[in-house]
C-alpha atoms as a PDB file:
ATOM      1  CA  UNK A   1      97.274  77.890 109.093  1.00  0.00           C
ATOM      2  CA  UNK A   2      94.185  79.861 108.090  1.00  0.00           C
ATOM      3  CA  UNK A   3      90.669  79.012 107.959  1.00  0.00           C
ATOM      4  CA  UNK A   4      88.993  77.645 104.573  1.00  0.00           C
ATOM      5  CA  UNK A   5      85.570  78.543 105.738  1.00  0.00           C
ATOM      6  CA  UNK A   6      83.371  80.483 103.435  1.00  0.00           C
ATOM      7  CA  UNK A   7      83.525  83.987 103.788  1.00  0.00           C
ATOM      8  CA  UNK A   8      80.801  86.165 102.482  1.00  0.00           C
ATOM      9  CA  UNK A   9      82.173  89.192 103.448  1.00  0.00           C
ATOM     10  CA  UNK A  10      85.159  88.920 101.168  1.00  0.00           C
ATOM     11  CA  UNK A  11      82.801  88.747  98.258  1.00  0.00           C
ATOM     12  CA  UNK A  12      81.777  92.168  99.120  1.00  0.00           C
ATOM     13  CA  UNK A  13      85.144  93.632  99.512  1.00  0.00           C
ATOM     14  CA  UNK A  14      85.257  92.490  95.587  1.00  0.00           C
ATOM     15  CA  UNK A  15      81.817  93.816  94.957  1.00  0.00           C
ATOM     16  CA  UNK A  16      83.813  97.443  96.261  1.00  0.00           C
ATOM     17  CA  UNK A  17      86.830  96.907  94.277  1.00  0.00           C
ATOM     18  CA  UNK A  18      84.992  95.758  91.386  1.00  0.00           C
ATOM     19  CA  UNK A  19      82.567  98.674  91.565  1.00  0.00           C
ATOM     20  CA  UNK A  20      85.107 101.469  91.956  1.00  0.00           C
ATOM     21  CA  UNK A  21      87.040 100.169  89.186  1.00  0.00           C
ATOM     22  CA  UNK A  22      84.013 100.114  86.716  1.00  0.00           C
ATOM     23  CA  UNK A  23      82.945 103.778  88.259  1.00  0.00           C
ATOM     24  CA  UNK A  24      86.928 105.230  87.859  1.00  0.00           C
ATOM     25  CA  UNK A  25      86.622 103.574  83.460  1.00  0.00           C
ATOM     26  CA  UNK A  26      82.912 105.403  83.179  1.00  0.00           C
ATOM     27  CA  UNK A  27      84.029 109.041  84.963  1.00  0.00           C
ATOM     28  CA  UNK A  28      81.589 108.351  87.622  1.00  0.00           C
ATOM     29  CA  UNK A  29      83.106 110.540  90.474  1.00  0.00           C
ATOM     30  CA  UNK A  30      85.700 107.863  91.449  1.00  0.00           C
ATOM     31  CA  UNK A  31      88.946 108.950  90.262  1.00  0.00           C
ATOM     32  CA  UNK A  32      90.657 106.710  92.471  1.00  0.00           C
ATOM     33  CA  UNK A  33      88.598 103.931  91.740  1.00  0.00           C
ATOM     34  CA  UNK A  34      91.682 102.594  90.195  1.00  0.00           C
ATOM     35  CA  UNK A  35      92.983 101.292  93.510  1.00  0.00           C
ATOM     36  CA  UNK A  36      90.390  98.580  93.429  1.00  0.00           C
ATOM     37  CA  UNK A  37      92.982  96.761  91.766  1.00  0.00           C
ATOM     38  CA  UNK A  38      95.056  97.080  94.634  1.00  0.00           C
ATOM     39  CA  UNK A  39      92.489  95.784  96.969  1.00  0.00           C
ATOM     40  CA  UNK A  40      92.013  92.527  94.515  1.00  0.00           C
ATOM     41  CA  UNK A  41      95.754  91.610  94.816  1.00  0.00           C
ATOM     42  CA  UNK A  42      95.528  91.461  98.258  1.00  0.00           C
ATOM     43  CA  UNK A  43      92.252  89.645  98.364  1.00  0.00           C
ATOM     44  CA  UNK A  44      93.837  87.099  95.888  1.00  0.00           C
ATOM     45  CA  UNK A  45      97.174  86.880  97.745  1.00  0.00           C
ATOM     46  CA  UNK A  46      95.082  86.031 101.023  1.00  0.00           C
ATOM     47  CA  UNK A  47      92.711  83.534  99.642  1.00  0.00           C
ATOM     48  CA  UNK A  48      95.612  81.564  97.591  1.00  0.00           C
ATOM     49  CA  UNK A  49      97.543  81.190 100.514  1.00  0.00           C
ATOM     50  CA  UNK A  50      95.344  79.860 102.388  1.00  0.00           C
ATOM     51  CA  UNK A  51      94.835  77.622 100.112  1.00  0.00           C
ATOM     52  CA  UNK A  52      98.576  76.618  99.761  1.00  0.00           C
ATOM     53  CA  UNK A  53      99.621  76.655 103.611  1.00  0.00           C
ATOM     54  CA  UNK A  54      96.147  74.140 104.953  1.00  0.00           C
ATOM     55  CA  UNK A  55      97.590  71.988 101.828  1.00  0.00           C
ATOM     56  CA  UNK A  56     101.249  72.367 102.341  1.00  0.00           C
ATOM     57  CA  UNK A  57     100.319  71.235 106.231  1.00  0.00           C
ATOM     58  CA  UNK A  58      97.994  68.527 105.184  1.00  0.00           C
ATOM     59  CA  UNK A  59     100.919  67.281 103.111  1.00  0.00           C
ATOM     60  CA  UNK A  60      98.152  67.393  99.943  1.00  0.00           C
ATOM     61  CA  UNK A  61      99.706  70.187  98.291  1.00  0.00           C
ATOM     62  CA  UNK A  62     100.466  69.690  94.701  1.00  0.00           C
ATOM     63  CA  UNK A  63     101.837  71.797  92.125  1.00  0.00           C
ATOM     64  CA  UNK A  64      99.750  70.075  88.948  1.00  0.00           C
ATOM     65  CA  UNK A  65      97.109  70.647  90.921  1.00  0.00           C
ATOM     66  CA  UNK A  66      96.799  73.775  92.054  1.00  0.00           C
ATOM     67  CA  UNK A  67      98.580  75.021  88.714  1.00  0.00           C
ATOM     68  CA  UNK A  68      95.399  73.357  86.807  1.00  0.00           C
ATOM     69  CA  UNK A  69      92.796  74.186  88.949  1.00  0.00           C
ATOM     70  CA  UNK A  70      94.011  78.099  88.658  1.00  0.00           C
ATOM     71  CA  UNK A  71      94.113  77.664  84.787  1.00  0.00           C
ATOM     72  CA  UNK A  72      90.679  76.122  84.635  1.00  0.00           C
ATOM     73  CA  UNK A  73      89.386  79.156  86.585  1.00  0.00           C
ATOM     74  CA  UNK A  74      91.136  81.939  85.066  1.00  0.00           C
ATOM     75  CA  UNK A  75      91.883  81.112  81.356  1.00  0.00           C
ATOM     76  CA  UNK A  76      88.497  79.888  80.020  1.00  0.00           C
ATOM     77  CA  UNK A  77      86.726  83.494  80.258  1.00  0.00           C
ATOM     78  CA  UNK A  78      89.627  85.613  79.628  1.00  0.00           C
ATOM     79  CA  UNK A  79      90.540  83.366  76.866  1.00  0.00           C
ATOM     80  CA  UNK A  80      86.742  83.858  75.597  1.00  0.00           C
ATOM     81  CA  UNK A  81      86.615  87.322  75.917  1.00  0.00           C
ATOM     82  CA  UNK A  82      90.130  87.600  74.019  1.00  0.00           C
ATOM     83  CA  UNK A  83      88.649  86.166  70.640  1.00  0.00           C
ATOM     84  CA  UNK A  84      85.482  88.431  71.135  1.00  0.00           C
ATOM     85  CA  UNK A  85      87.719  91.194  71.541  1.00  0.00           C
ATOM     86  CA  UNK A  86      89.446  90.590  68.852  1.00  0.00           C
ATOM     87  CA  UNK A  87      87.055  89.592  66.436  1.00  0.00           C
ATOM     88  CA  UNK A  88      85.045  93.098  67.394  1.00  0.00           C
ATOM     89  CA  UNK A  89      88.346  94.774  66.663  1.00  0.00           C
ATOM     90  CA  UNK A  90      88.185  93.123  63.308  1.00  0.00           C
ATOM     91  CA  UNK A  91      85.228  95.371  62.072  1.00  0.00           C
ATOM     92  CA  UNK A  92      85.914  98.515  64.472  1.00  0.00           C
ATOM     93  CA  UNK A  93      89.415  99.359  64.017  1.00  0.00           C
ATOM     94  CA  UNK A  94      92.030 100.748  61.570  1.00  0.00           C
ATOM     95  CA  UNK A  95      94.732  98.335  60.472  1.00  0.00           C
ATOM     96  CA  UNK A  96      97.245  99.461  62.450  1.00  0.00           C
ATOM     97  CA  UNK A  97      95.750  99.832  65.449  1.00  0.00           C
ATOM     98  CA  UNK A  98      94.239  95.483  64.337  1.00  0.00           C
ATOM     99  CA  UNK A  99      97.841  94.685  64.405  1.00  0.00           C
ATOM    100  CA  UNK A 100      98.116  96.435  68.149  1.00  0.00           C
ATOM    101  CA  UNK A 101      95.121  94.541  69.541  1.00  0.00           C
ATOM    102  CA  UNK A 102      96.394  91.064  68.095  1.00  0.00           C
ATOM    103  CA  UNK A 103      99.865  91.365  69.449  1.00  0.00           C
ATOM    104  CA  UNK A 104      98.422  92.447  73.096  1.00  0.00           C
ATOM    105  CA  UNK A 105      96.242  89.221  72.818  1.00  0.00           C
ATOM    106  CA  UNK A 106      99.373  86.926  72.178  1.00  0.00           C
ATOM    107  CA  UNK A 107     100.986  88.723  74.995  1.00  0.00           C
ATOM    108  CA  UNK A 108      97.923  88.110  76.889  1.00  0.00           C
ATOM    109  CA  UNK A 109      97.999  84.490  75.994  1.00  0.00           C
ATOM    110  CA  UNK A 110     101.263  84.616  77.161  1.00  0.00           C
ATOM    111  CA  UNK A 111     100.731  85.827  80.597  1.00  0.00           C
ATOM    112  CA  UNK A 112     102.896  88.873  80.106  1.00  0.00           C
ATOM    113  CA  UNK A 113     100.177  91.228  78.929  1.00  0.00           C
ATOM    114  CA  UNK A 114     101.353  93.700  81.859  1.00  0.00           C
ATOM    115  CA  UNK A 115     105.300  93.122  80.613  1.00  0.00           C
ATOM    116  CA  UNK A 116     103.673  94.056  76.676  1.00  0.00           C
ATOM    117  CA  UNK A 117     101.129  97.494  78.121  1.00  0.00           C
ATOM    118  CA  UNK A 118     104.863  98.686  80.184  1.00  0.00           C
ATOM    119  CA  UNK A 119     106.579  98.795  76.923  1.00  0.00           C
ATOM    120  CA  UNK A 120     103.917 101.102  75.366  1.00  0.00           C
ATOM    121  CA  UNK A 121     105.053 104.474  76.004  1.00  0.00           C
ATOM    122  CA  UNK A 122     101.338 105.863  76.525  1.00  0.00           C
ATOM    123  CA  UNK A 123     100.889 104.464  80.140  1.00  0.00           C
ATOM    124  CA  UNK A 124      97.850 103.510  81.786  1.00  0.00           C
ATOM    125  CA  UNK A 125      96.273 107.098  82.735  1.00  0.00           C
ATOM    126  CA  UNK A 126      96.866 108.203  78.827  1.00  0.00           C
ATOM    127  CA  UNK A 127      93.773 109.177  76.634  1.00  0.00           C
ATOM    128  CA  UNK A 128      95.449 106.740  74.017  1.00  0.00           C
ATOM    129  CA  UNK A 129      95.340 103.653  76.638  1.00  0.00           C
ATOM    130  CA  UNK A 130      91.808 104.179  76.718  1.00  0.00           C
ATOM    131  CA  UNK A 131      91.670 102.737  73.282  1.00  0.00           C
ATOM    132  CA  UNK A 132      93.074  99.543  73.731  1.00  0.00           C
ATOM    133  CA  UNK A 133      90.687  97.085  74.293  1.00  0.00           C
ATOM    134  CA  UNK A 134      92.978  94.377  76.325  1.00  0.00           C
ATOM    135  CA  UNK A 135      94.816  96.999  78.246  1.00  0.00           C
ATOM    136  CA  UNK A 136      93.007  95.864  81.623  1.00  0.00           C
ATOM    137  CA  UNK A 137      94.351  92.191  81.367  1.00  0.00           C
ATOM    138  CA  UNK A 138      97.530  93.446  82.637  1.00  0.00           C
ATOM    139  CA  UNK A 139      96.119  92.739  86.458  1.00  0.00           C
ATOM    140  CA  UNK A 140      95.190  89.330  85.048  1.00  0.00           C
ATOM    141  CA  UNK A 141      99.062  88.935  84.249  1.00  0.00           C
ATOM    142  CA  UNK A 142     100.202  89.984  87.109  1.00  0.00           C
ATOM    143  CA  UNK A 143      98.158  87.479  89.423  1.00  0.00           C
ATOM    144  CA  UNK A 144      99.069  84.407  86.945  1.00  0.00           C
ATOM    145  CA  UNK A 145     102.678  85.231  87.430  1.00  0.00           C
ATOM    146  CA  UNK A 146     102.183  85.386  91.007  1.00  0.00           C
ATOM    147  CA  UNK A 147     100.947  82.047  91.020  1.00  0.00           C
ATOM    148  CA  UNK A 148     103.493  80.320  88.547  1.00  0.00           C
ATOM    149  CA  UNK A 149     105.979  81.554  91.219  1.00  0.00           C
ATOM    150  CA  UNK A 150     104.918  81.514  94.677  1.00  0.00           C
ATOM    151  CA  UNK A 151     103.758  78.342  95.159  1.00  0.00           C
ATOM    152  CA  UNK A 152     107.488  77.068  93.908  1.00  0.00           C
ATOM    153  CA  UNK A 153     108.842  79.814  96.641  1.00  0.00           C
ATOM    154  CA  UNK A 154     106.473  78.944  99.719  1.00  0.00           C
ATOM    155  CA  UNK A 155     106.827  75.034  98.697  1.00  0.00           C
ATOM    156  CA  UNK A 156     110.572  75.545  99.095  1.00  0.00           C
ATOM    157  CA  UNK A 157     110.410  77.769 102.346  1.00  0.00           C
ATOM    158  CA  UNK A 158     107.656  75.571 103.885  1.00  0.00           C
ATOM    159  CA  UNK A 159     110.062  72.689 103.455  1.00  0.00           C
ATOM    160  CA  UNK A 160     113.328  73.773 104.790  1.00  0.00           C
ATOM    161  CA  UNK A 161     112.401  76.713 106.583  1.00  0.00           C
ATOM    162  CA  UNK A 162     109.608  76.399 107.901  1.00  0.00           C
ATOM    163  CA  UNK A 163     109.970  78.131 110.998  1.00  0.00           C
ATOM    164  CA  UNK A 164     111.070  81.311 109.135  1.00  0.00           C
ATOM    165  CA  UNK A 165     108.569  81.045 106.213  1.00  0.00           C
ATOM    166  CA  UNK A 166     106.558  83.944 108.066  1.00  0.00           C
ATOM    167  CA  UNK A 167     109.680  86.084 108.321  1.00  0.00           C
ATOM    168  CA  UNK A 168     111.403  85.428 104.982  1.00  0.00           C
ATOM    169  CA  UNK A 169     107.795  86.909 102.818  1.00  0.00           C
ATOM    170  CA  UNK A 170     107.678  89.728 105.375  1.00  0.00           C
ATOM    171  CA  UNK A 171     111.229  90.849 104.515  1.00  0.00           C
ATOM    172  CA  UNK A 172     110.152  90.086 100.045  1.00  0.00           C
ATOM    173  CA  UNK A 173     106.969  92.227 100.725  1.00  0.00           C
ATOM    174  CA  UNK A 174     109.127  94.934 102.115  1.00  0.00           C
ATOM    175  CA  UNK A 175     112.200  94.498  99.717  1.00  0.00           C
ATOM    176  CA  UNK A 176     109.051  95.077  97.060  1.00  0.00           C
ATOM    177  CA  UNK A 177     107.365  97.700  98.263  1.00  0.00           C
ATOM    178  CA  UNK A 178     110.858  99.657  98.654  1.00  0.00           C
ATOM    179  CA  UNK A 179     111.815  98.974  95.171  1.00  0.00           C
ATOM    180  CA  UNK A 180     108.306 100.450  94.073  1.00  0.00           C
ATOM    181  CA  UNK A 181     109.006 103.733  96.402  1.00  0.00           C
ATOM    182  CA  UNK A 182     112.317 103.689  95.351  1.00  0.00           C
ATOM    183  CA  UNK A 183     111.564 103.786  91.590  1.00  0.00           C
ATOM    184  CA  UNK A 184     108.675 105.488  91.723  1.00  0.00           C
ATOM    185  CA  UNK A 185     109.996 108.511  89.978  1.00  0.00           C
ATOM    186  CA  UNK A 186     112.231 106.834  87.698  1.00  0.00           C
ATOM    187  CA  UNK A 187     110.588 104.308  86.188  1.00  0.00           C
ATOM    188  CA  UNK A 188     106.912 105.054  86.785  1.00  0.00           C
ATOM    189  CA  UNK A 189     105.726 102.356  84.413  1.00  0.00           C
ATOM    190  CA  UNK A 190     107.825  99.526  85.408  1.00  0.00           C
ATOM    191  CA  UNK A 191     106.672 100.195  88.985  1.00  0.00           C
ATOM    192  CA  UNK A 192     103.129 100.039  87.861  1.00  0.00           C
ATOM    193  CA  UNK A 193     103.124  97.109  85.511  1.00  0.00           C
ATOM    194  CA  UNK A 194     105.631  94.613  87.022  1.00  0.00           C
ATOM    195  CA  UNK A 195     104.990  91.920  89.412  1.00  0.00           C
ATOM    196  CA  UNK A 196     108.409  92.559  91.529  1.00  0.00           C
ATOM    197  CA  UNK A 197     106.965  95.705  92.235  1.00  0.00           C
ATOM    198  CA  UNK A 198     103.457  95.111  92.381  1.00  0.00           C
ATOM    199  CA  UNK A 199     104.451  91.726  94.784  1.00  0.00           C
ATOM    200  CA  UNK A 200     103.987  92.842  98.074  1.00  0.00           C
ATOM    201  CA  UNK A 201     100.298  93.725  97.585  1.00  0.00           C
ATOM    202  CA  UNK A 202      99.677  90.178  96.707  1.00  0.00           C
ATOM    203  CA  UNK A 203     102.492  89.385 100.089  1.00  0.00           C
ATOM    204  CA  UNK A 204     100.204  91.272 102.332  1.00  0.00           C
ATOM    205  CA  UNK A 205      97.465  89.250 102.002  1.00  0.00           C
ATOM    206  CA  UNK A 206     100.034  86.239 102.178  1.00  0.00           C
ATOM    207  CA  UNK A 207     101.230  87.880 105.492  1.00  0.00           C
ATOM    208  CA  UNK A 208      97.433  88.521 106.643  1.00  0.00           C
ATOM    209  CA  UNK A 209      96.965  84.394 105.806  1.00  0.00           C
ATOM    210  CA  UNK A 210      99.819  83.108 108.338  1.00  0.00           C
ATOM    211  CA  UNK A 211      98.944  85.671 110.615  1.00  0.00           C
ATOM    212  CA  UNK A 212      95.643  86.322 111.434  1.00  0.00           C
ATOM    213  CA  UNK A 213      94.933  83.564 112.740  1.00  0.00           C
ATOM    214  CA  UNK A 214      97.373  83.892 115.768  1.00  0.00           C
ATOM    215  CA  UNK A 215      95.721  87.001 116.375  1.00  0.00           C
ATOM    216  CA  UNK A 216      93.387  87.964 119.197  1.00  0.00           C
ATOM    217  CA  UNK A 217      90.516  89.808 117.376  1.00  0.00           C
ATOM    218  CA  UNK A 218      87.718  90.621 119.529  1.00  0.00           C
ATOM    219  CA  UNK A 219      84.093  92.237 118.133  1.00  0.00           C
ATOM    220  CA  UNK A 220      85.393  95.798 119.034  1.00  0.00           C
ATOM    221  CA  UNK A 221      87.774  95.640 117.744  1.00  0.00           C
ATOM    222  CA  UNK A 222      87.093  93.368 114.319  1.00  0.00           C
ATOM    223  CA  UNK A 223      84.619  96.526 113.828  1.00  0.00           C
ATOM    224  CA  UNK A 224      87.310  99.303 114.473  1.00  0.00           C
ATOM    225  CA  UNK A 225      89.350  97.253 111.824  1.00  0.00           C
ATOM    226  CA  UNK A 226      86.614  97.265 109.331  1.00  0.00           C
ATOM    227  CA  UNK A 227      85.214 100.795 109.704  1.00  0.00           C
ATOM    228  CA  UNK A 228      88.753 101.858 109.111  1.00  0.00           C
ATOM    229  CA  UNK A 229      89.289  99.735 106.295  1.00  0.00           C
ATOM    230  CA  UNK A 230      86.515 100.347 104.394  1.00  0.00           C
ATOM    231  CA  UNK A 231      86.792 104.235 105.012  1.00  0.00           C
ATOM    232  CA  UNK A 232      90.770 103.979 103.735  1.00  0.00           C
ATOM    233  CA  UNK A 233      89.357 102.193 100.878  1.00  0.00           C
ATOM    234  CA  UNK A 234      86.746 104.857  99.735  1.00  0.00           C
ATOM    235  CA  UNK A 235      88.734 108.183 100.944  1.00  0.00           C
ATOM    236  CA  UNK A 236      91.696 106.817  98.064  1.00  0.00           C
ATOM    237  CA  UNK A 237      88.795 106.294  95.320  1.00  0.00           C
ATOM    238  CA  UNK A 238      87.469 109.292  96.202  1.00  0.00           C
ATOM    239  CA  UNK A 239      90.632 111.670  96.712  1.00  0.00           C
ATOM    240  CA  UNK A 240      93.416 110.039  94.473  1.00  0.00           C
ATOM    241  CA  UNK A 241      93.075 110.975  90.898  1.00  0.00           C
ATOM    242  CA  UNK A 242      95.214 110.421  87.782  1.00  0.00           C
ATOM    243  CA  UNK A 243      97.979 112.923  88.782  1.00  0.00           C
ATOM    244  CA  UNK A 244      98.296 110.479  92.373  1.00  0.00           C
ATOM    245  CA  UNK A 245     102.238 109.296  92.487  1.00  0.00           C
ATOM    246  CA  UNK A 246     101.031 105.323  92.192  1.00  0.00           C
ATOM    247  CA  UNK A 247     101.464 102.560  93.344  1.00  0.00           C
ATOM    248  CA  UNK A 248     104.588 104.033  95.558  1.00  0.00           C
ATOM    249  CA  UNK A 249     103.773 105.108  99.148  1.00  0.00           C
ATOM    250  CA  UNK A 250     100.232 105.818  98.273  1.00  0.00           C
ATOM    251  CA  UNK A 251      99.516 102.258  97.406  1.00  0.00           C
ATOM    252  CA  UNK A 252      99.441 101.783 101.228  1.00  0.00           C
ATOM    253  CA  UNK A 253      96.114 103.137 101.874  1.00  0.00           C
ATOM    254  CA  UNK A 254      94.219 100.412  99.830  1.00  0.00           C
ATOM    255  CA  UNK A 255      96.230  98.045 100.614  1.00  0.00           C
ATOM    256  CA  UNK A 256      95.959  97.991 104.931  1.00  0.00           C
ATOM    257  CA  UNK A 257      92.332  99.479 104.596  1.00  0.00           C
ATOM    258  CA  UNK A 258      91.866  95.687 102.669  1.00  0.00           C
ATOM    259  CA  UNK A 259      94.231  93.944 105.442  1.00  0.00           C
ATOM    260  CA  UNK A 260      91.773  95.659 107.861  1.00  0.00           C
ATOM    261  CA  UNK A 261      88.679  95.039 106.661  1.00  0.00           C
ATOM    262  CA  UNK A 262      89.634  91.123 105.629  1.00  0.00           C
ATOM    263  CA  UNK A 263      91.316  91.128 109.627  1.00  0.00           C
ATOM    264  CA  UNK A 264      88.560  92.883 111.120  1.00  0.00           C
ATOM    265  CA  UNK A 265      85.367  91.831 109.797  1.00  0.00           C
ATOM    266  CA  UNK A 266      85.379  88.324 109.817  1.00  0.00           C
ATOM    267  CA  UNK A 267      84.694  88.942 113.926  1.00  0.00           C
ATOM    268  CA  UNK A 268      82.093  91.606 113.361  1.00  0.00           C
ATOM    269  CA  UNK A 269      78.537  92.666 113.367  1.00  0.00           C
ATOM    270  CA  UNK A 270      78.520  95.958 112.746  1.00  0.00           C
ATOM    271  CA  UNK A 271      76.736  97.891 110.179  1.00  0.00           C
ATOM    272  CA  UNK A 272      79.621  97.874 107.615  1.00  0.00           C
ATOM    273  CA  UNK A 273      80.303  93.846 107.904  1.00  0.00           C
ATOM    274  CA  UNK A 274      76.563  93.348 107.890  1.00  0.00           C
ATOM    275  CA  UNK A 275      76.519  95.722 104.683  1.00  0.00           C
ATOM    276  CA  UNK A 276      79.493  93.626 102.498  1.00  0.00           C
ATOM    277  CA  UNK A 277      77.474  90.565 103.441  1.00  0.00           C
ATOM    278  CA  UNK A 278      74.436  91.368 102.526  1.00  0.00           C
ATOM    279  CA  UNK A 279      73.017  89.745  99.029  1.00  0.00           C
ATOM    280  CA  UNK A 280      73.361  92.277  96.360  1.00  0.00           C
ATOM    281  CA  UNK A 281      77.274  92.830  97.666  1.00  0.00           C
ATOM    282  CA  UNK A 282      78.134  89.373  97.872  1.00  0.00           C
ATOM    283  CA  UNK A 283      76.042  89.072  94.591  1.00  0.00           C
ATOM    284  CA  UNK A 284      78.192  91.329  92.711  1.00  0.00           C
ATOM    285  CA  UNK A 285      81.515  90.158  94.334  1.00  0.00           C
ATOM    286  CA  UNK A 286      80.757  86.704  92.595  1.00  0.00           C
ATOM    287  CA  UNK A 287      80.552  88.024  89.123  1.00  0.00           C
ATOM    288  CA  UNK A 288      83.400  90.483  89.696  1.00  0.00           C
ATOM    289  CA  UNK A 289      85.594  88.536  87.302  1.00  0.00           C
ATOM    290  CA  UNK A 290      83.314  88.880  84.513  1.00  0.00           C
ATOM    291  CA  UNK A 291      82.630  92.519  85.499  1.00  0.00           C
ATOM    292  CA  UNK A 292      85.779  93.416  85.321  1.00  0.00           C
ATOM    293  CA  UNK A 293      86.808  91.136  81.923  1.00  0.00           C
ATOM    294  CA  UNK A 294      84.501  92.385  79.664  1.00  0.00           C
ATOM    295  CA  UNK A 295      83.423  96.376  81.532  1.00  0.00           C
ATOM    296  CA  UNK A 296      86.980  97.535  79.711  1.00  0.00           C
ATOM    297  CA  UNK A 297      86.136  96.267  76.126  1.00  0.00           C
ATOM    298  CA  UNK A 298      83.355  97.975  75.747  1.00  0.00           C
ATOM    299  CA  UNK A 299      84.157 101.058  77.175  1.00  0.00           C
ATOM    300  CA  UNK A 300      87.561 101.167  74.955  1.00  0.00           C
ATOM    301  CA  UNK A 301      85.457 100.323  71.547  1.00  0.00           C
ATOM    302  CA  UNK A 302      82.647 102.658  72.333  1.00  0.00           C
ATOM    303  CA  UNK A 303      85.194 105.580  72.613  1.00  0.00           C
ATOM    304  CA  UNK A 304      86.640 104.272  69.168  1.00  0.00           C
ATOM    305  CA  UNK A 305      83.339 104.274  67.336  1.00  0.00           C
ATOM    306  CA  UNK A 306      82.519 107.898  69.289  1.00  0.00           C
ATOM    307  CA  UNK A 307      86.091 109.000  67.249  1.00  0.00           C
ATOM    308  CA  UNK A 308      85.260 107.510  64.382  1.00  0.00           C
ATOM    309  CA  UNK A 309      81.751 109.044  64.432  1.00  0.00           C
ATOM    310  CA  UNK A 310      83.426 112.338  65.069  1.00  0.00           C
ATOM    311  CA  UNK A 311      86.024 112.702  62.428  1.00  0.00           C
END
């Protein structure tokens, strides 16, 4: 249903999410670089299903499997960084604050990190979230829902409605992306932190995966797609700030600028396909994870040593 071929360019569609993300945490001139999240779910949501659907087809697909193979990806180095984190916390922060950082790494271990950081009143643009050291794995917890549940979901649809599996996750994506618009104003931090609401960026690139390959892309217009996609991409990290309404409506810009590019560039040459290929892109898009696990910790316990210097 969709090609398993290496894909270098996806690599540096990470290297930009990655990258704005790390650029948004230092006050680098991105403050949208947030939505490089955004752009991750939907890479992840396209390359997973991919992965599912050419199994589900091959009748291969196992849920042991693919439930192991994600845990021996993910879990190691998060798990690693975890203890580090928490034995720097050990010597850097107050009691109180000890007790914070060791309940957010149960609730890490726990997958529900993002469920434990929605409960905290402070949010995720606060100057107090700044100072806890975990409060990035929420993404993390997001994704591992994601793929405790879909697989169960698309396993089911594949197998007894399998004509209307397309259909059925169009019609989820858009009952979840309503909810978040609906609840927006409401409940701005359940719409931020929950998978329910977050789903449909991780649907679109489950869409984009059953799709795109019945799609008649030619070079023109695989570099239309991309151009656009990548310029959606950078116009949010460079004009959304903290005071954005997000994810909401908003959300959509990063989200079909990374349908586009991931549509449009794997049938183009241009200068902007050639560019997220080239080495030091895809270099950084393979250490992304890491970039992104361990970037937050240190920026949170640098700030706490700056207060503690300061007081």
């Amino acid at each position: 249903m969709t090609p398993t071929k290496y894909r270098p360019e996806i690599d540096g569609l990470r290297a930009i999410s990655v990258l704005g993300v790390l650029f948004y945490h230092a006050g680098l001139g991105f403050p949208g670089g947030f939505i490089g999240v955004d752009v991750f779910f939907v890479i992840s949501g396209y390359l997973i299903s991919g992965i599912i659907f050419n199994d589900l087809k091959a009748g291969t697909f196992s849920l042991t499997t693919f439930w192991t193979k994600r845990i021996r990806r993910i879990l190691p180095a998060v798990s690693f960084m975890a203890i580090c984190v928490l034995a720097a916390g050990y010597f850097l922060l107050i009691p109180s604050d000890l007790v914070e950082l060791a309940r957010s790494t149960i609730a890490q271990s726990l997958l529900s990190a993002n469920i434990f950081f929605m409960r905290d009143a402070a949010g995720y643009f606060s100057t107090a979230a700044e100072l806890k050291p975990l409060l990035h794995t929420w993404t993390l917890a997001v994704e591992e829902q994601f793929y405790l549940l879909f697989p169960l979901v698309f396993t089911l649809l594949f197998r007894f409605t399998r004509r209307w599996c397309g259909a059925i996750i169009v019609l989820l994506a858009l009952a979840s992306l309503g909810s978040g618009i609906a609840y927006i104003d409401s409940n701005p931090l359940g719409c931020f932190f929950l998978l329910p609401v977050r789903a449909w960026e991780l649907l679109a690139g489950t869409i984009l995966a059953i799709y795109l390959p019945r799609l008649q892309i030619n070079a023109r217009m695989g570099t239309a797609l991309t151009s656009l996609g990548i310029t959606a991409i950078l116009l949010a990290m460079l004009f959304f700030d903290d005071t954005t309404i997000f994810p909401g409506t908003w959300a959509l810009v990063p989200v079909l600028g990374a349908v586009a590019v991931i549509a449009g560039s794997q049938h183009s040459a241009s200068l902007e396909t050639k560019f997220l290929r080239s080495a030091p892109m895809v270099g950084i898009g393979l250490i992304s994870y890491s970039l992104y696990l361990w970037h937050w910790p240190l920026f949170a316990f640098s700030k706490v040593m700056l207060i503690d210097l300061s007081v």
